[in-house]
Protein backbone atom coordinates (compact mmCIF):
# COMPACT_ATOMS: atom_id res chain seq x y z
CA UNK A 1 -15.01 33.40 -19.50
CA UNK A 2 -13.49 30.15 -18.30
CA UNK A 3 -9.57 31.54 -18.96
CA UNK A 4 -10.60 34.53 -16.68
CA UNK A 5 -12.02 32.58 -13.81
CA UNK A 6 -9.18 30.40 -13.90
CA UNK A 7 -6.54 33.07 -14.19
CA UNK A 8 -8.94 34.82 -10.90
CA UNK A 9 -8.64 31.17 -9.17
CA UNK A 10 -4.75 30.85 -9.58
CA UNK A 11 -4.22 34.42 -8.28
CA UNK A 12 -5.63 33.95 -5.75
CA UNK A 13 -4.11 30.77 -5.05
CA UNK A 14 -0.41 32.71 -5.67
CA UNK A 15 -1.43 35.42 -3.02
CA UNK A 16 -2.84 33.23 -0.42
CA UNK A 17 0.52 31.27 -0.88
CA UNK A 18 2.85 34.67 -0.42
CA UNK A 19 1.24 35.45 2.29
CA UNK A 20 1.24 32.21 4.18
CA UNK A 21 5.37 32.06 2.91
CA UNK A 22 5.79 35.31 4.24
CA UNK A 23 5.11 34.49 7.54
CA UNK A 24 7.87 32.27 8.10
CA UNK A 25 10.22 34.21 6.28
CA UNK A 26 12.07 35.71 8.70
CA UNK A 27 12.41 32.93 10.82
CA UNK A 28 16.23 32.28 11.29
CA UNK A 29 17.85 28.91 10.61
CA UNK A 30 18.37 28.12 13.63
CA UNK A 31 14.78 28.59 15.11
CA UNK A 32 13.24 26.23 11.70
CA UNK A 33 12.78 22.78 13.42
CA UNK A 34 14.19 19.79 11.48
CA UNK A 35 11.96 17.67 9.08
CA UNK A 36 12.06 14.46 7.19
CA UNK A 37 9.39 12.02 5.28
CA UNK A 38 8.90 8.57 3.26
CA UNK A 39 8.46 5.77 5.28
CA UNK A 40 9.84 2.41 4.28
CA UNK A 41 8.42 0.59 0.96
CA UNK A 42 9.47 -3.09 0.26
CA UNK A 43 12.60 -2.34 2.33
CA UNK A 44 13.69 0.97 0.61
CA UNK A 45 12.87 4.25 2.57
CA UNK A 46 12.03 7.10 -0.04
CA UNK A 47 12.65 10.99 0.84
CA UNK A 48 12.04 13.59 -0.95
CA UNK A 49 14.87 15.30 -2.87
CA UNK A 50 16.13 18.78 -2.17
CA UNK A 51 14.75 20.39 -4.65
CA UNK A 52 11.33 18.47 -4.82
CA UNK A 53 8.22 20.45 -4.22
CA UNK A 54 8.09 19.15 -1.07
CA UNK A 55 11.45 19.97 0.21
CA UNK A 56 9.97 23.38 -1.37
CA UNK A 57 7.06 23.36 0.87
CA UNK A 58 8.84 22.63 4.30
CA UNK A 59 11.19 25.44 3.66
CA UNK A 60 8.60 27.47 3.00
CA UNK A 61 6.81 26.71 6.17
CA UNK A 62 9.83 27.96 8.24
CA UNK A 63 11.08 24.24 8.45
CA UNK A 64 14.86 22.84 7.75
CA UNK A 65 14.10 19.59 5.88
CA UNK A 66 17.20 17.26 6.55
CA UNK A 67 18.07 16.54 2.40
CA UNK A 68 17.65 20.54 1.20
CA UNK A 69 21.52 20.11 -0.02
CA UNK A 70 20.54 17.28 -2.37
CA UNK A 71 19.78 18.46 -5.92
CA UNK A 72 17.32 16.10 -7.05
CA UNK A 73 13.90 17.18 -7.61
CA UNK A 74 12.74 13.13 -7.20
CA UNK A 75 12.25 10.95 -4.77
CA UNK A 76 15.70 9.38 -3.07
CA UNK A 77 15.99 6.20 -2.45
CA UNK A 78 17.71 4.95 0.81
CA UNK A 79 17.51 2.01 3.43
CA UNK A 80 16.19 2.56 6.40
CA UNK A 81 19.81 2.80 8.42
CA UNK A 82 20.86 5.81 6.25
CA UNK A 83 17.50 7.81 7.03
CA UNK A 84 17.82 7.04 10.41
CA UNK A 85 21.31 8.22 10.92
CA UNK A 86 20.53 11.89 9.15
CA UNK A 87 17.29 11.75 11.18
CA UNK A 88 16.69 9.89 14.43
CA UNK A 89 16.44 13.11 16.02
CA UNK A 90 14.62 15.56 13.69
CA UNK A 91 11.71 17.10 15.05
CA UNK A 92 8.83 16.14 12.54
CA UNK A 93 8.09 13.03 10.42
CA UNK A 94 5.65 14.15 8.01
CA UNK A 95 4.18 11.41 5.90
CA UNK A 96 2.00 9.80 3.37
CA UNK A 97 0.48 6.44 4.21
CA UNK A 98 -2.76 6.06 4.13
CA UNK A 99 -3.12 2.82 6.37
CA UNK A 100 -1.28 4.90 9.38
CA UNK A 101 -4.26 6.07 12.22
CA UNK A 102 -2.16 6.28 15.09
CA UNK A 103 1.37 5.65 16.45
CA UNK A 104 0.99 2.20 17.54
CA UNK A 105 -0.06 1.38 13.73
CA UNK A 106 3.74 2.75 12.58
CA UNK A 107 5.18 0.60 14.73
CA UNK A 108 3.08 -1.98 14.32
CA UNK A 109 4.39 -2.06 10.60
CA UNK A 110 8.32 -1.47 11.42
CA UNK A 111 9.50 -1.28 15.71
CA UNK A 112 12.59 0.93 14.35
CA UNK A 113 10.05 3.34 13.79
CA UNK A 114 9.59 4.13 17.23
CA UNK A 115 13.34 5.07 17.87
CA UNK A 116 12.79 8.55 16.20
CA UNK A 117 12.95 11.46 18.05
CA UNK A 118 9.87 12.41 16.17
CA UNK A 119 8.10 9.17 17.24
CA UNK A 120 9.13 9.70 20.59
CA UNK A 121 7.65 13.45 20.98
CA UNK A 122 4.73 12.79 18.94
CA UNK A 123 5.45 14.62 15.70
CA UNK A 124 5.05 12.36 13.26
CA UNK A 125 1.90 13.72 10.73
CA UNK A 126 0.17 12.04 7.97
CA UNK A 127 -1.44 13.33 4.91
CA UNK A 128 -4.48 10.77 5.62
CA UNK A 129 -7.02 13.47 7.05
CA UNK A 130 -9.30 13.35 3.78
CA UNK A 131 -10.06 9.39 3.10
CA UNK A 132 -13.29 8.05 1.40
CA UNK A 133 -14.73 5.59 2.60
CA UNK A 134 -13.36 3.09 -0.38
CA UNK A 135 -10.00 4.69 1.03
CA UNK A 136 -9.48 7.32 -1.51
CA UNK A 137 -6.97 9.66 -0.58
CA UNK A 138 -7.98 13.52 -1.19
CA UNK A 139 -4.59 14.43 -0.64
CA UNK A 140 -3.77 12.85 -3.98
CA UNK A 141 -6.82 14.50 -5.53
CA UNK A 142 -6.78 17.87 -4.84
CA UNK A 143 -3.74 18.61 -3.12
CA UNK A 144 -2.08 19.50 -6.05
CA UNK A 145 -4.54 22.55 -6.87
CA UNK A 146 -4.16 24.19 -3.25
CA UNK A 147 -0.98 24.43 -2.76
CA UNK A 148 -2.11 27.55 -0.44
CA UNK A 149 -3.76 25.24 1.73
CA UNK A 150 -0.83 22.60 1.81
CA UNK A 151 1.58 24.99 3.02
CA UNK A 152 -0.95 26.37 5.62
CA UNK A 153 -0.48 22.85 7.31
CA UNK A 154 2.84 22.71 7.21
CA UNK A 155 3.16 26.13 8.66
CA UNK A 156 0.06 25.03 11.17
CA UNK A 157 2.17 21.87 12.11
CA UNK A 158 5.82 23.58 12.40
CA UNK A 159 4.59 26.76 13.74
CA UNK A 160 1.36 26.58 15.21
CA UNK A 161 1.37 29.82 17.07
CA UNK A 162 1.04 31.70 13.25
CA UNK A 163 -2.09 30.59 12.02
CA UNK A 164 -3.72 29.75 15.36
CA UNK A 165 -7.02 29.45 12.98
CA UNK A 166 -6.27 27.49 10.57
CA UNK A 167 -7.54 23.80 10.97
CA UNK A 168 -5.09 21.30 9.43
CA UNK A 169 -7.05 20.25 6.01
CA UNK A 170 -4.52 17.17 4.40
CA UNK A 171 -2.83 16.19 7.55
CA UNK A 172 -3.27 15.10 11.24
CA UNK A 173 -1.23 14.71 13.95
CA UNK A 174 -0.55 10.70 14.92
CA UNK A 175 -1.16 9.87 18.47
């Protein structure tokens, strides 16, 4: 009984997914906005690698995420002059830190921050919606089992015009 709800859970996981992919399929290169992520760390700036679920994810969404033609499924490490000559003017920063609220609180923890294009336009989005109040981050929780729901943001966020009903769930918007 539990094998058959969960195979009836992750299909319908997989077709929500399709569906939301499909979307954005058709959406030529040149039309997907730019994307990058990480933030700095102890002086090191970590993206995602091209291959990395979440490279996977922005692609998916109809985004162009500025490391797709690295091969690394892991996280890259790079200072913060090397990320900010591939992306200082991409059109969405989409993060995970759970201390940032609001824009002045990114700059308020680097100034360079603020010379993004992303900055600028306000487009940068954390995956902060869902904190407890002992600062638990759902994100991290259950994230990984609605994967449906993940790319719905990023769609929601890069597109908002296709799923005009869909209310961001992991994410919000920095202002």
């Amino acid at each position: 009984l539990a094998e058959a709800m969960a195979q009836k859970r992750f299909a319908h996981i997989a077709a929500q997914y399709s569906k939301a992919a499909a979307l954005t399929r058709n959406i030529v290169l040149s039309d997907r906005p730019t994307v990058y992520g990480g933030s700095l760390w102890r002086d090191t700036w970590h993206v995602s690698g091209g291959k990395s679920y979440v490279a996977q994810l922005i692609t998916a969404a109809g985004g162009r995420y500025l490391w797709s033609d690295n091969e690394s499924r892991q996280s890259l490490p790079l200072d913060f002059e090397a990320v900010y000559a591939k992306a200082y003017d991409a059109d969405f920063w989409i993060t995970t830190r759970n201390e940032w609220h609001d824009l002045p609180g990114v700059v308020a923890a680097d100034e360079r921050y603020g010379d993004f294009a992303a900055f600028k336009n306000s487009q940068v989005y954390n995956a902060n919606a869902r904190l407890s109040a002992q600062g638990g981050n759902d994100y991290w929780e259950s994230a990984i089992v609605e994967p449906h729901l993940v790319l719905a943001d990023y769609i929601k966020i890069l597109h908002p015009n296709m799923l005009p009903d869909h209310a961001l769930k992991y994410y919000k918007r920095l202002d």
